[in-house]
PDB file of N, CA and C in Angstrom:
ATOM      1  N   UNK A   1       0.419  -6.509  28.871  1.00  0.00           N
ATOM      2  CA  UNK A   1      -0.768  -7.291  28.650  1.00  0.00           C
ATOM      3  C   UNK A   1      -1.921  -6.319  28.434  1.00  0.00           C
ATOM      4  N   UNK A   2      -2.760  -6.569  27.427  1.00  0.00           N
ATOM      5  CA  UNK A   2      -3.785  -5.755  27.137  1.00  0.00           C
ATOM      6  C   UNK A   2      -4.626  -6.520  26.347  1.00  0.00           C
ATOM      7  N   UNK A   3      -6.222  -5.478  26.588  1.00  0.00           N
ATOM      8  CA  UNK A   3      -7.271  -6.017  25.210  1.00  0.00           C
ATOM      9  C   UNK A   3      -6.748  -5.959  24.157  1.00  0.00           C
ATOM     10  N   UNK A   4      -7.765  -6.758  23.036  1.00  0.00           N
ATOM     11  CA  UNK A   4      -7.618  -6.371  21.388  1.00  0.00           C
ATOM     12  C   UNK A   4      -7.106  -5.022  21.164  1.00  0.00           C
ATOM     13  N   UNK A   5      -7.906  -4.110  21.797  1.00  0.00           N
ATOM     14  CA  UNK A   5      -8.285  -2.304  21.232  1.00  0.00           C
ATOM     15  C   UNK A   5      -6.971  -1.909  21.922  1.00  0.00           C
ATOM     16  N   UNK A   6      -6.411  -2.566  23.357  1.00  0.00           N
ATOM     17  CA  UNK A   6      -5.383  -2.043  23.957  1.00  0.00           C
ATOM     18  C   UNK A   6      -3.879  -2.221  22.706  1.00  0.00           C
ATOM     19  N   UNK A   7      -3.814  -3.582  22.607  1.00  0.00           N
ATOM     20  CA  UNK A   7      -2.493  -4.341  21.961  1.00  0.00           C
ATOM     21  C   UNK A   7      -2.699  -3.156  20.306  1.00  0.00           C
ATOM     22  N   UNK A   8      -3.763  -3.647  19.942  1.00  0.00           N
ATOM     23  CA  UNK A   8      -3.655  -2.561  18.651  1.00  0.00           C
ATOM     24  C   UNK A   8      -3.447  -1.170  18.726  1.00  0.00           C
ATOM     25  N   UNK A   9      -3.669  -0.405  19.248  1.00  0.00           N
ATOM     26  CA  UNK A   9      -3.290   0.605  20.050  1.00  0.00           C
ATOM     27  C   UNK A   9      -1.974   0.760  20.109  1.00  0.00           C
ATOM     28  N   UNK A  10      -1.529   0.269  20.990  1.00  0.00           N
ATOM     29  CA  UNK A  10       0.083   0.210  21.704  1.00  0.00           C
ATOM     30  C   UNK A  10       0.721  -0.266  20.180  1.00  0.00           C
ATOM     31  N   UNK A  11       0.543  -1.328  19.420  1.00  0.00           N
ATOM     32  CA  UNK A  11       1.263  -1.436  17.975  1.00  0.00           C
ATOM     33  C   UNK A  11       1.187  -0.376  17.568  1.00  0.00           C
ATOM     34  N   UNK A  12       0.349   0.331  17.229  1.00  0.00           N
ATOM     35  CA  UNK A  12       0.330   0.716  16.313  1.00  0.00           C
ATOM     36  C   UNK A  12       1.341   2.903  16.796  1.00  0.00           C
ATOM     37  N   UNK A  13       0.813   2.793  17.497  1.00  0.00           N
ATOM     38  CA  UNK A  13       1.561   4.142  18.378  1.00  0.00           C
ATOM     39  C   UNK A  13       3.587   3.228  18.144  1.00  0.00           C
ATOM     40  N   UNK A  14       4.027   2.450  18.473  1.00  0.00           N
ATOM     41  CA  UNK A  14       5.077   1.806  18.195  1.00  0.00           C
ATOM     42  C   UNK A  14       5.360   1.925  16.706  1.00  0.00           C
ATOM     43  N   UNK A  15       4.486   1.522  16.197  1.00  0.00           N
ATOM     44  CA  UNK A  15       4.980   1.455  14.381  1.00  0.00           C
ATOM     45  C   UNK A  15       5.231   2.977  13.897  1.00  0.00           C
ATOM     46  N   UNK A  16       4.399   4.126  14.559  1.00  0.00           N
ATOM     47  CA  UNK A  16       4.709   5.531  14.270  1.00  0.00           C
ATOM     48  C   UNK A  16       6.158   5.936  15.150  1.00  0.00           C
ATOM     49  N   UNK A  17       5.945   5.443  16.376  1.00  0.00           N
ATOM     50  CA  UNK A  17       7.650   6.227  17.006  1.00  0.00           C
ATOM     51  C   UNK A  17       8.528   5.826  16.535  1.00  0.00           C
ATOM     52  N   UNK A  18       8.218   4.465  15.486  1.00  0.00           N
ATOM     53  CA  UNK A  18       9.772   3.879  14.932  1.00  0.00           C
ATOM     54  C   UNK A  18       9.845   3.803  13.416  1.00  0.00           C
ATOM     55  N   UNK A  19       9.251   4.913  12.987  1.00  0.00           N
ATOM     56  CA  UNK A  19       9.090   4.766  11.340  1.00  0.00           C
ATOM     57  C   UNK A  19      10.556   5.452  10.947  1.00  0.00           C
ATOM     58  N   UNK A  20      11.831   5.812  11.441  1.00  0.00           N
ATOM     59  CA  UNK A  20      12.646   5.828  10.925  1.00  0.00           C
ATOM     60  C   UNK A  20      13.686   4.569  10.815  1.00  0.00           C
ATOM     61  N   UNK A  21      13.291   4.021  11.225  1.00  0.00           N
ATOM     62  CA  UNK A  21      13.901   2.462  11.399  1.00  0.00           C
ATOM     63  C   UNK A  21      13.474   1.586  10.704  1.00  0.00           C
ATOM     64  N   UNK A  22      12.225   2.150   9.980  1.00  0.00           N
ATOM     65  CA  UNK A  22      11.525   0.968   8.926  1.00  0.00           C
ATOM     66  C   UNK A  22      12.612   0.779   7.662  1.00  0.00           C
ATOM     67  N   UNK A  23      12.687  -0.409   7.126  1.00  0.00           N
ATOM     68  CA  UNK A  23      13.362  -0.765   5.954  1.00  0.00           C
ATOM     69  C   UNK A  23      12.929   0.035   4.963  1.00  0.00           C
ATOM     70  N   UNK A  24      14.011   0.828   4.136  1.00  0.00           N
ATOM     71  CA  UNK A  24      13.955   1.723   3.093  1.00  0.00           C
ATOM     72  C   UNK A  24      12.869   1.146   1.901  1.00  0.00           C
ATOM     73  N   UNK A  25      13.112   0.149   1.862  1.00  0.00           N
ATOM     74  CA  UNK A  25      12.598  -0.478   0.603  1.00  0.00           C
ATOM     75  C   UNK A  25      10.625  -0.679   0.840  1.00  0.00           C
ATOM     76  N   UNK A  26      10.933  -1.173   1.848  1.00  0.00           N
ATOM     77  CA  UNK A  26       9.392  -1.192   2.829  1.00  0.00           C
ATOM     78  C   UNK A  26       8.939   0.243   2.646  1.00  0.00           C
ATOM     79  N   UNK A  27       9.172   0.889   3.179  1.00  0.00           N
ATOM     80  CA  UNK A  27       8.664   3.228   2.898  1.00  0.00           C
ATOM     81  C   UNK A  27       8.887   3.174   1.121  1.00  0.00           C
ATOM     82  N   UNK A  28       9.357   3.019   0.562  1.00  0.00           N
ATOM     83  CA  UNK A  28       9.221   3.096  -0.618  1.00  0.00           C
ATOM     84  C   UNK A  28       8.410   2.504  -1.781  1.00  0.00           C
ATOM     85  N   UNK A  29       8.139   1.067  -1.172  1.00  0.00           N
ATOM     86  CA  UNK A  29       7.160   0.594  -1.905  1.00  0.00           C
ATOM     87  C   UNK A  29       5.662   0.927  -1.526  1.00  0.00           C
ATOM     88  N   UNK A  30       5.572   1.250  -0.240  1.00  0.00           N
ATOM     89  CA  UNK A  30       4.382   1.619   0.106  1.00  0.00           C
ATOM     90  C   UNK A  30       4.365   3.204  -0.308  1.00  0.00           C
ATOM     91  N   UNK A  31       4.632   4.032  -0.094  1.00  0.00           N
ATOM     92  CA  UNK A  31       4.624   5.628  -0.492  1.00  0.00           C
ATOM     93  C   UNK A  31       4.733   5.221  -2.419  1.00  0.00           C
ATOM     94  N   UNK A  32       4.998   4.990  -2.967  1.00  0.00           N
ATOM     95  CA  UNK A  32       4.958   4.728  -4.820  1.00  0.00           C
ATOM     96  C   UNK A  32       3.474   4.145  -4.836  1.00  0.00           C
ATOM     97  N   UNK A  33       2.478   2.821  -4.239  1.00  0.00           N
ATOM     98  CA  UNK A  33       1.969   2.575  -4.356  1.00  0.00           C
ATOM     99  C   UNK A  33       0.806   3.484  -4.080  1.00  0.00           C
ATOM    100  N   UNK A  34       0.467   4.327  -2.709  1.00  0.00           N
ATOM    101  CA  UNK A  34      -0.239   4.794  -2.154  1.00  0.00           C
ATOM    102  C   UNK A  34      -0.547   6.381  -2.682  1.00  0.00           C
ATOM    103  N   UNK A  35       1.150   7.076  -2.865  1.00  0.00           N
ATOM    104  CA  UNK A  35       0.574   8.504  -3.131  1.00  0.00           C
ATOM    105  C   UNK A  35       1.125   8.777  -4.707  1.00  0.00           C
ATOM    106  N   UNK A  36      -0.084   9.500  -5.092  1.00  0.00           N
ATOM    107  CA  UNK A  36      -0.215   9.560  -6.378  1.00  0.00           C
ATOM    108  C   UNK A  36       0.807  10.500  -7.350  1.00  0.00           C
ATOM    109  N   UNK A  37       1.695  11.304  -6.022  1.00  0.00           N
ATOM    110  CA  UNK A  37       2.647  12.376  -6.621  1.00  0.00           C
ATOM    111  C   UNK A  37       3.881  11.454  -7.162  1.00  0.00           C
ATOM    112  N   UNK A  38       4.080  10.345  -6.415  1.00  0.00           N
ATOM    113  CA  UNK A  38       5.242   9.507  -6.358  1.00  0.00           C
ATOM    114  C   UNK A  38       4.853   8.159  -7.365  1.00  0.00           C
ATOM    115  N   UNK A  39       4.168   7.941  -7.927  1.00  0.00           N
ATOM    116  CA  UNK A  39       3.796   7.239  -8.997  1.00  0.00           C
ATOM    117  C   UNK A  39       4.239   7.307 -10.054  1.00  0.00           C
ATOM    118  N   UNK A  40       4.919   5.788 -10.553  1.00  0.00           N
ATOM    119  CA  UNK A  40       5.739   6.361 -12.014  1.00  0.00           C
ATOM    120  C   UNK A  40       7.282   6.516 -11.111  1.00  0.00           C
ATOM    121  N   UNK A  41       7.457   6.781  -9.935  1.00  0.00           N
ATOM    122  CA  UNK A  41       8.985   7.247  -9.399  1.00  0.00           C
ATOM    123  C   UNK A  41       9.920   6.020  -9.501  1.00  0.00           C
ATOM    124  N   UNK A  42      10.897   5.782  -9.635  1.00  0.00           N
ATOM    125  CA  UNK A  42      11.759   4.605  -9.599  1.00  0.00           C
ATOM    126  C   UNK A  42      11.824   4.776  -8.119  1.00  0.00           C
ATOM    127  N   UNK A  43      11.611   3.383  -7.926  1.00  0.00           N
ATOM    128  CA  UNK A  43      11.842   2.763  -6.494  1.00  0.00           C
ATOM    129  C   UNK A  43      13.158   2.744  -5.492  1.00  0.00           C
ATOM    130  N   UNK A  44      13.975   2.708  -6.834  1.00  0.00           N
ATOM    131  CA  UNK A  44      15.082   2.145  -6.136  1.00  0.00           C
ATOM    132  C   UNK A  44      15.891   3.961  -6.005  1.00  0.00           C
ATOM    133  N   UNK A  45      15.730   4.704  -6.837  1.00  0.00           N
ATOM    134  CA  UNK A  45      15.817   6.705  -6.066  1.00  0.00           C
ATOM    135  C   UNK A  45      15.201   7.025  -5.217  1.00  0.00           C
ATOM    136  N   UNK A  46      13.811   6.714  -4.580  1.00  0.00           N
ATOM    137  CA  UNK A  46      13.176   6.512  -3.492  1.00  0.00           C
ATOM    138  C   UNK A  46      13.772   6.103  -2.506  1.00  0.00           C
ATOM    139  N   UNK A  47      14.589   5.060  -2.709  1.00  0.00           N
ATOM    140  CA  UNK A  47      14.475   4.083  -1.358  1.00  0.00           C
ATOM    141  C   UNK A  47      16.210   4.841  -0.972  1.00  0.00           C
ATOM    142  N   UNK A  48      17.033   4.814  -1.707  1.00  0.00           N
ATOM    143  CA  UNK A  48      18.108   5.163  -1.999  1.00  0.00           C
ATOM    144  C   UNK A  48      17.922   6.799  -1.011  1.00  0.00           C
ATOM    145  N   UNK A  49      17.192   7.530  -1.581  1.00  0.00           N
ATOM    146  CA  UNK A  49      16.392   9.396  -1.001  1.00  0.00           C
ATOM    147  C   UNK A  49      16.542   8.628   0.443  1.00  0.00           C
ATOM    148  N   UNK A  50      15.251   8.033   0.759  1.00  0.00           N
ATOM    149  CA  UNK A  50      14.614   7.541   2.119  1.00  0.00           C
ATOM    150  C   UNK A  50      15.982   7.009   3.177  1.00  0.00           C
ATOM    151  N   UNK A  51      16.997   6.076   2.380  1.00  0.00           N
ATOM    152  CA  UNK A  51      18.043   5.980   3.228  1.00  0.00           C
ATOM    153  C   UNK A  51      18.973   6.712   3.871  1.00  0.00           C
ATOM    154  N   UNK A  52      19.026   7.602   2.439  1.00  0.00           N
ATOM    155  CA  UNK A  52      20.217   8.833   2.835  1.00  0.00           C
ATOM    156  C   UNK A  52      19.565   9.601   4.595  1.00  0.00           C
ATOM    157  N   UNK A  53      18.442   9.672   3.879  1.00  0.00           N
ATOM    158  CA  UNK A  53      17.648  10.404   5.342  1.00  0.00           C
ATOM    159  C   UNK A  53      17.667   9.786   6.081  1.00  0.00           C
ATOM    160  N   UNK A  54      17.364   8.634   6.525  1.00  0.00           N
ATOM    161  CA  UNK A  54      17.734   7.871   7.851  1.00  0.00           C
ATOM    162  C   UNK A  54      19.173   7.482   8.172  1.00  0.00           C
ATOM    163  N   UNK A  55      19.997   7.847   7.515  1.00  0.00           N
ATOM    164  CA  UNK A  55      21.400   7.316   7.750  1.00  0.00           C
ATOM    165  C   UNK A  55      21.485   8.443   8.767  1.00  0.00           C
ATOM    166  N   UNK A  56      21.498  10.075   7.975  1.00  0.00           N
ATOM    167  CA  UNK A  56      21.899  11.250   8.689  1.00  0.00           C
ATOM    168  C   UNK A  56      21.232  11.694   9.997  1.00  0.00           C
ATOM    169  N   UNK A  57      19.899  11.091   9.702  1.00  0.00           N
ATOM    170  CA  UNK A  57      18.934  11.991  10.719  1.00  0.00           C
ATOM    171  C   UNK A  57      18.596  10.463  12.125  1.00  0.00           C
ATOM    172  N   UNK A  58      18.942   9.352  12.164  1.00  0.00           N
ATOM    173  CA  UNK A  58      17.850   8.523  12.476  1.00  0.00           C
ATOM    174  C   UNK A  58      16.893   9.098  12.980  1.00  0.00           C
ATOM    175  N   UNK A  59      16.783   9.314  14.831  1.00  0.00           N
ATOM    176  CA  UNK A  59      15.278   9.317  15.330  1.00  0.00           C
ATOM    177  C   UNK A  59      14.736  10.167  14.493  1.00  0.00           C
ATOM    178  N   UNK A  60      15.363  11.432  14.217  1.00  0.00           N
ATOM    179  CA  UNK A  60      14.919  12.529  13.637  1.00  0.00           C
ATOM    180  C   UNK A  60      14.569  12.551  12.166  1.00  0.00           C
ATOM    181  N   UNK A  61      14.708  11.472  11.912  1.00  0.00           N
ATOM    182  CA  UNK A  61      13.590  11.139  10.143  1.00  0.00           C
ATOM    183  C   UNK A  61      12.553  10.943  10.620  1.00  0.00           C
ATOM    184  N   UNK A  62      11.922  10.447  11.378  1.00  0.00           N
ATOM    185  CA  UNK A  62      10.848  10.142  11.829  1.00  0.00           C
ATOM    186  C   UNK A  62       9.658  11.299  11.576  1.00  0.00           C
ATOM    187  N   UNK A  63       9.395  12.379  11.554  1.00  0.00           N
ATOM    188  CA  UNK A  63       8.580  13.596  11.329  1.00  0.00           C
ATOM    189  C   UNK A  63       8.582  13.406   9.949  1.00  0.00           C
ATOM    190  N   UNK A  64       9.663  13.754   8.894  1.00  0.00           N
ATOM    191  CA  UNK A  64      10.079  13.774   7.430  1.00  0.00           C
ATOM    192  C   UNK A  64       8.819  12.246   7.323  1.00  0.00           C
ATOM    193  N   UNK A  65       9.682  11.350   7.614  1.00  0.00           N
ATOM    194  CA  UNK A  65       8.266  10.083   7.178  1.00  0.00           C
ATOM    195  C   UNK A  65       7.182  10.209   7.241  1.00  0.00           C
ATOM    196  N   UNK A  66       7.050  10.251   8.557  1.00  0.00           N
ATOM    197  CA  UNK A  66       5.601  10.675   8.842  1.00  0.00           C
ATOM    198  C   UNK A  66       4.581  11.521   7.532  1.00  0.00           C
ATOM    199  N   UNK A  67       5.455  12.793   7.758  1.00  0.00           N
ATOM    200  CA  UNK A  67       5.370  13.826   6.260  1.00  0.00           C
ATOM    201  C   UNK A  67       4.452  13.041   5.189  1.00  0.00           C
ATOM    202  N   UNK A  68       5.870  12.449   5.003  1.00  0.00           N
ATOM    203  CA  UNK A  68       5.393  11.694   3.755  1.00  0.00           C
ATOM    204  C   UNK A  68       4.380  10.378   3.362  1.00  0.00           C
ATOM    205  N   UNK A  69       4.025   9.916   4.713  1.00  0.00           N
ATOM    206  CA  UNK A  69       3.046   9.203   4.593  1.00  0.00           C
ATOM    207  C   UNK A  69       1.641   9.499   4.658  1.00  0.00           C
ATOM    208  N   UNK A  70       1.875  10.574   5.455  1.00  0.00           N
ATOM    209  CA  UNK A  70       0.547  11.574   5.602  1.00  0.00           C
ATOM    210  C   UNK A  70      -0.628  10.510   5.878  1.00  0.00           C
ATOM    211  N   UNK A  71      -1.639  11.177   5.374  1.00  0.00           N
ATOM    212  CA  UNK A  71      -2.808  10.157   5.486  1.00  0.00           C
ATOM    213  C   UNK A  71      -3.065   9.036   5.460  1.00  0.00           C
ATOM    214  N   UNK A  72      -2.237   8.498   5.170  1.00  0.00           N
ATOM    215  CA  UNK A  72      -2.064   7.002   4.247  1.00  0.00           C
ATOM    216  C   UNK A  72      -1.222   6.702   5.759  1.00  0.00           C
ATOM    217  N   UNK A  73      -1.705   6.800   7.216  1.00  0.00           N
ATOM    218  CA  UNK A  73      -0.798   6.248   8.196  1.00  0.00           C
ATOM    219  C   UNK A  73      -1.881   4.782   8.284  1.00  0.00           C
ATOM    220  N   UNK A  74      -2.959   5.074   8.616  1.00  0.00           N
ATOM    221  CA  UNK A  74      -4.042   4.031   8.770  1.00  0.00           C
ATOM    222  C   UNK A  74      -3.246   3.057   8.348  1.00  0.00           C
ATOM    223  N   UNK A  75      -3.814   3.120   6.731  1.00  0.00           N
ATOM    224  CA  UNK A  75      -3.264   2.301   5.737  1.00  0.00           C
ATOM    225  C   UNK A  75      -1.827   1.201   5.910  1.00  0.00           C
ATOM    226  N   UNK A  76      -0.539   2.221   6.218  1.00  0.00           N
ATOM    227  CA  UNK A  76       0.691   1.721   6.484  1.00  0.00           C
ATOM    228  C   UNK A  76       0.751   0.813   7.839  1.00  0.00           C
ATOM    229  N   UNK A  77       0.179   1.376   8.670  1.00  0.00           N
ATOM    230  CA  UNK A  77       0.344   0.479  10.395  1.00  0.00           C
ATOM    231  C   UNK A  77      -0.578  -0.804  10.215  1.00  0.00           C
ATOM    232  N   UNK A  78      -1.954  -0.622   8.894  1.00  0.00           N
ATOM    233  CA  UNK A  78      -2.444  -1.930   8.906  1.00  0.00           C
ATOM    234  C   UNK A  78      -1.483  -2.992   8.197  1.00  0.00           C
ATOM    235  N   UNK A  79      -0.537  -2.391   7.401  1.00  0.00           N
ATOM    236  CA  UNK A  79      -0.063  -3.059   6.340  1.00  0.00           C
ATOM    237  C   UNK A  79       1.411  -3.365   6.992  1.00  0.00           C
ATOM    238  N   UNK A  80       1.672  -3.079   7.551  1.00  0.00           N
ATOM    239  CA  UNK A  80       3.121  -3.739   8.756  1.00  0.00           C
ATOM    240  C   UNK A  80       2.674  -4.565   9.626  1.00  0.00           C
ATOM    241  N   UNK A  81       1.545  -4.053  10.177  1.00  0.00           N
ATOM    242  CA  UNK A  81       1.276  -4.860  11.498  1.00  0.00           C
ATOM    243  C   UNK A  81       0.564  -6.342  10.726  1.00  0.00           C
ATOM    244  N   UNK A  82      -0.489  -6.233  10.063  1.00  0.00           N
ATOM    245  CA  UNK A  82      -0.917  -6.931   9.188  1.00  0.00           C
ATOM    246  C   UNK A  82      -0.081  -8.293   8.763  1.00  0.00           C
ATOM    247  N   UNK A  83       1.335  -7.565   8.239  1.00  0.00           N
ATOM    248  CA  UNK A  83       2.303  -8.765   8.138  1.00  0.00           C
ATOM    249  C   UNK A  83       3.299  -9.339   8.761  1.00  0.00           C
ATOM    250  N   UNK A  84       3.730  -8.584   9.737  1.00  0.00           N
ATOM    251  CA  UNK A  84       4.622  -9.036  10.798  1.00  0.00           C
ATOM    252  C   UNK A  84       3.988  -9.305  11.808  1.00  0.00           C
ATOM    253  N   UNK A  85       2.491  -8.713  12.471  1.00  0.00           N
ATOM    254  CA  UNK A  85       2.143  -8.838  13.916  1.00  0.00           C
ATOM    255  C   UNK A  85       2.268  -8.204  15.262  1.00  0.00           C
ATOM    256  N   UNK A  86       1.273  -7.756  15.624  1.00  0.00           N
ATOM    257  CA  UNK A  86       1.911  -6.927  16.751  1.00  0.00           C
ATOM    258  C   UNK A  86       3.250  -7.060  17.941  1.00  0.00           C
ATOM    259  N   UNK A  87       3.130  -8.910  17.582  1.00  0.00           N
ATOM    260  CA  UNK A  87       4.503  -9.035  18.240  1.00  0.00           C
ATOM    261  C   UNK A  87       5.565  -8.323  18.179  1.00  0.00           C
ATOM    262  N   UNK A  88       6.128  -8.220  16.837  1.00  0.00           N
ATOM    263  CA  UNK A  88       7.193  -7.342  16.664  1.00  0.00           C
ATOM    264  C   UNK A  88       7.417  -6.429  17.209  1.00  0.00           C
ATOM    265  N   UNK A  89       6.232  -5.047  17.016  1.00  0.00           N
ATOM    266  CA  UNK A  89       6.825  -4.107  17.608  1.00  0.00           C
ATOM    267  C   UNK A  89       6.153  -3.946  19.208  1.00  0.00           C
ATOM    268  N   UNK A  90       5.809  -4.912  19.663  1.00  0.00           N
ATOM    269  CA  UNK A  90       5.211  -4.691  21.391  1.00  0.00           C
ATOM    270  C   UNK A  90       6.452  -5.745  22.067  1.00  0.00           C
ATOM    271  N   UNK A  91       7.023  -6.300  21.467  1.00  0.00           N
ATOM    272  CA  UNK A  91       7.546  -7.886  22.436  1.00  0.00           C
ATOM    273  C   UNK A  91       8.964  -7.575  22.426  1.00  0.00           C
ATOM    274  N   UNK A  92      10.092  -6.565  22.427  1.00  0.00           N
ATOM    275  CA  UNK A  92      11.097  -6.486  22.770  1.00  0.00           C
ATOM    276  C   UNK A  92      12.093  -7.703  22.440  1.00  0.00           C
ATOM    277  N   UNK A  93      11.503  -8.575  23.576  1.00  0.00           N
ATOM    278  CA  UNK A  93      12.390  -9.775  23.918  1.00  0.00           C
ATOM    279  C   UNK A  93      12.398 -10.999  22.432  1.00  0.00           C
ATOM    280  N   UNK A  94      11.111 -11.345  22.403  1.00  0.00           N
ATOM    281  CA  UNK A  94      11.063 -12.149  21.276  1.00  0.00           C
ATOM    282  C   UNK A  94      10.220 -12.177  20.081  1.00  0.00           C
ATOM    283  N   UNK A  95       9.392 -11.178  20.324  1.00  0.00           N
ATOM    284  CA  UNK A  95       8.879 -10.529  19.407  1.00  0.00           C
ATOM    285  C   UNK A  95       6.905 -11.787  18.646  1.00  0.00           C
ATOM    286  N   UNK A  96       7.106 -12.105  20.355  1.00  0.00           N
ATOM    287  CA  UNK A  96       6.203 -13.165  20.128  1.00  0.00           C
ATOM    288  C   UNK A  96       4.462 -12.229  20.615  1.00  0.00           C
ATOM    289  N   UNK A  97       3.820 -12.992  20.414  1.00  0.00           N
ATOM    290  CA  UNK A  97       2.204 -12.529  21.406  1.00  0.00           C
ATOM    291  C   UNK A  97       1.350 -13.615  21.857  1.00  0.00           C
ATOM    292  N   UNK A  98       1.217 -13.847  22.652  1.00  0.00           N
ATOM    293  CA  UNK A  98       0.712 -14.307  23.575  1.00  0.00           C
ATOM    294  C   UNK A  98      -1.269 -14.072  24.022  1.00  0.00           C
ATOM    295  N   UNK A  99      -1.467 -15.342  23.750  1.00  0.00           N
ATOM    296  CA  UNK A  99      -2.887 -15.199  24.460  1.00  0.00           C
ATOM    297  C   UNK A  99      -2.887 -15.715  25.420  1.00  0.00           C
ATOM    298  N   UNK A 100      -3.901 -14.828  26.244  1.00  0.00           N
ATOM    299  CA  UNK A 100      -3.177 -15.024  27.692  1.00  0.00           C
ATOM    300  C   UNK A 100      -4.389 -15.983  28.361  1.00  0.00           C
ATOM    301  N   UNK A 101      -5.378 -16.710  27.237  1.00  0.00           N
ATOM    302  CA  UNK A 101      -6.060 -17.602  27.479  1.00  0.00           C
ATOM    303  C   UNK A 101      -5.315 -19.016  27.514  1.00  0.00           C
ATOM    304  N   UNK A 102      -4.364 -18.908  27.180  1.00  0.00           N
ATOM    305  CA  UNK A 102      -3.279 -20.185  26.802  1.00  0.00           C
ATOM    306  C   UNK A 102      -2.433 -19.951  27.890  1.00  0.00           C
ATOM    307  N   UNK A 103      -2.432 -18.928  28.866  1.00  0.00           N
ATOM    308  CA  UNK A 103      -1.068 -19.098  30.018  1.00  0.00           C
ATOM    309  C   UNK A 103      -1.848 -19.143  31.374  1.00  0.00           C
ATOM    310  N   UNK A 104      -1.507 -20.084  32.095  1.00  0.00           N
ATOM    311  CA  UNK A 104      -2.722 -20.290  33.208  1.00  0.00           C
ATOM    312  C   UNK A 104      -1.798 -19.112  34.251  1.00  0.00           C
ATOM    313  N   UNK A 105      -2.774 -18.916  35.293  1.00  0.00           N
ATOM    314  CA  UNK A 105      -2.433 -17.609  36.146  1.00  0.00           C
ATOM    315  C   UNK A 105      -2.790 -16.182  35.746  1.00  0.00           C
ATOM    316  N   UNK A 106      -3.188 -16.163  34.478  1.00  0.00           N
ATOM    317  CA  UNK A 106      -3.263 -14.720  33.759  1.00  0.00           C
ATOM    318  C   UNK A 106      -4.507 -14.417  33.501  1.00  0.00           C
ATOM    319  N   UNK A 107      -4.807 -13.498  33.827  1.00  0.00           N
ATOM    320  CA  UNK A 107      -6.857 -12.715  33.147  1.00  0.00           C
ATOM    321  C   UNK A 107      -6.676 -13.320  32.010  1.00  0.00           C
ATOM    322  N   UNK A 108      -8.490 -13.625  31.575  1.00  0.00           N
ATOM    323  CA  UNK A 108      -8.599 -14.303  30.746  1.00  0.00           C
ATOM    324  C   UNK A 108      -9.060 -12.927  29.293  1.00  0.00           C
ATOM    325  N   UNK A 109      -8.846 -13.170  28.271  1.00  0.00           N
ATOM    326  CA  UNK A 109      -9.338 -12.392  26.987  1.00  0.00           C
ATOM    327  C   UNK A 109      -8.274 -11.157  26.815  1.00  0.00           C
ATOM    328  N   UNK A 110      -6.721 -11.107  27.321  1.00  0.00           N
ATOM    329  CA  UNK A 110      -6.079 -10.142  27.040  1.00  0.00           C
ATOM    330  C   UNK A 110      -4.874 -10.967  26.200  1.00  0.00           C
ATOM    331  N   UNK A 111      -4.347 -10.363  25.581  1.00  0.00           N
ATOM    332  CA  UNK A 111      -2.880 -10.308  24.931  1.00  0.00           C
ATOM    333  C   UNK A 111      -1.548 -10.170  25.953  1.00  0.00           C
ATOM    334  N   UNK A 112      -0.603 -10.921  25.608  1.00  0.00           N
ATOM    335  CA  UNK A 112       0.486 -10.896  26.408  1.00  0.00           C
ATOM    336  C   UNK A 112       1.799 -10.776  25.740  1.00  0.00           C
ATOM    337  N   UNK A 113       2.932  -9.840  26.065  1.00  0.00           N
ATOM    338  CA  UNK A 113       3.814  -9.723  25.038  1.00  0.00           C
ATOM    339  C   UNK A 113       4.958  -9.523  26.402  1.00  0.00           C
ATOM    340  N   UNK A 114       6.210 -10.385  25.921  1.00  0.00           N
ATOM    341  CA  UNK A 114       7.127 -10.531  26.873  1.00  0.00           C
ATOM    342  C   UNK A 114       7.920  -9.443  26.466  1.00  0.00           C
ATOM    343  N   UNK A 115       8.924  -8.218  27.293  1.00  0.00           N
ATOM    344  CA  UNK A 115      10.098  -6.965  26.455  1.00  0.00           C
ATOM    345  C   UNK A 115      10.555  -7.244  27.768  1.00  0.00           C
ATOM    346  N   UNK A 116      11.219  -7.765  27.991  1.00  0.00           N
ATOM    347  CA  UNK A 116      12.832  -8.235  28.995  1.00  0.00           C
ATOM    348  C   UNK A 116      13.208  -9.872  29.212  1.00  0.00           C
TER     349      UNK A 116
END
């Protein structure tokens, strides 16, 4: 359970420890769109590259991504979280979020995310 600044926070630190687990196709369309070296690249040799590397390496793609997202992290954690929700990557269990103005017993103005 946390503030706004807390829950975004905690997403978003989550969306970086697990960027080798992100869907190939997801890192690929965003890295073609964003960096200008990879523009013009076929998507589908990208995503195809990006898999091979997470097949061999999992946790350990994670740096390599990173790499490659470089600056453009802002950008990417708004643009995941943006569409899935911090639920996903804070809620373990169901991947829900919770205002914890809606659950009686609980401080009022924080976020609530169930992981067991």
């Amino acid at each position: 359970m946390g503030t706004e600044r807390q829950a975004s926070k905690a997403a978003a630190q989550a969306v970086e420890d697990s960027l080798w687990a992100f869907r190939a196709d997801i890192l690929a369309s965003f890295l073609i769109e964003r960096n200008p070296y990879l523009r013009g690249s076929s998507a589908a040799r990208l995503e195809s590259a990006l898999q091979s590397i997470q097949e061999s390496l999992s946790e350990d793609a994670t740096p390599i991504i990173r790499a490659l997202i470089g600056d453009w992290m802002k950008a990417f954690i708004a643009k995941v979280v943006g569409e899935d929700g911090r639920g996903l990557y804070l809620a373990a269990y169901d991947h829900e979020e919770f205002d914890s103005d809606e659950i009686r017993g609980l401080p009022k103005g924080r976020w609530a995310y169930r992981i067991n």
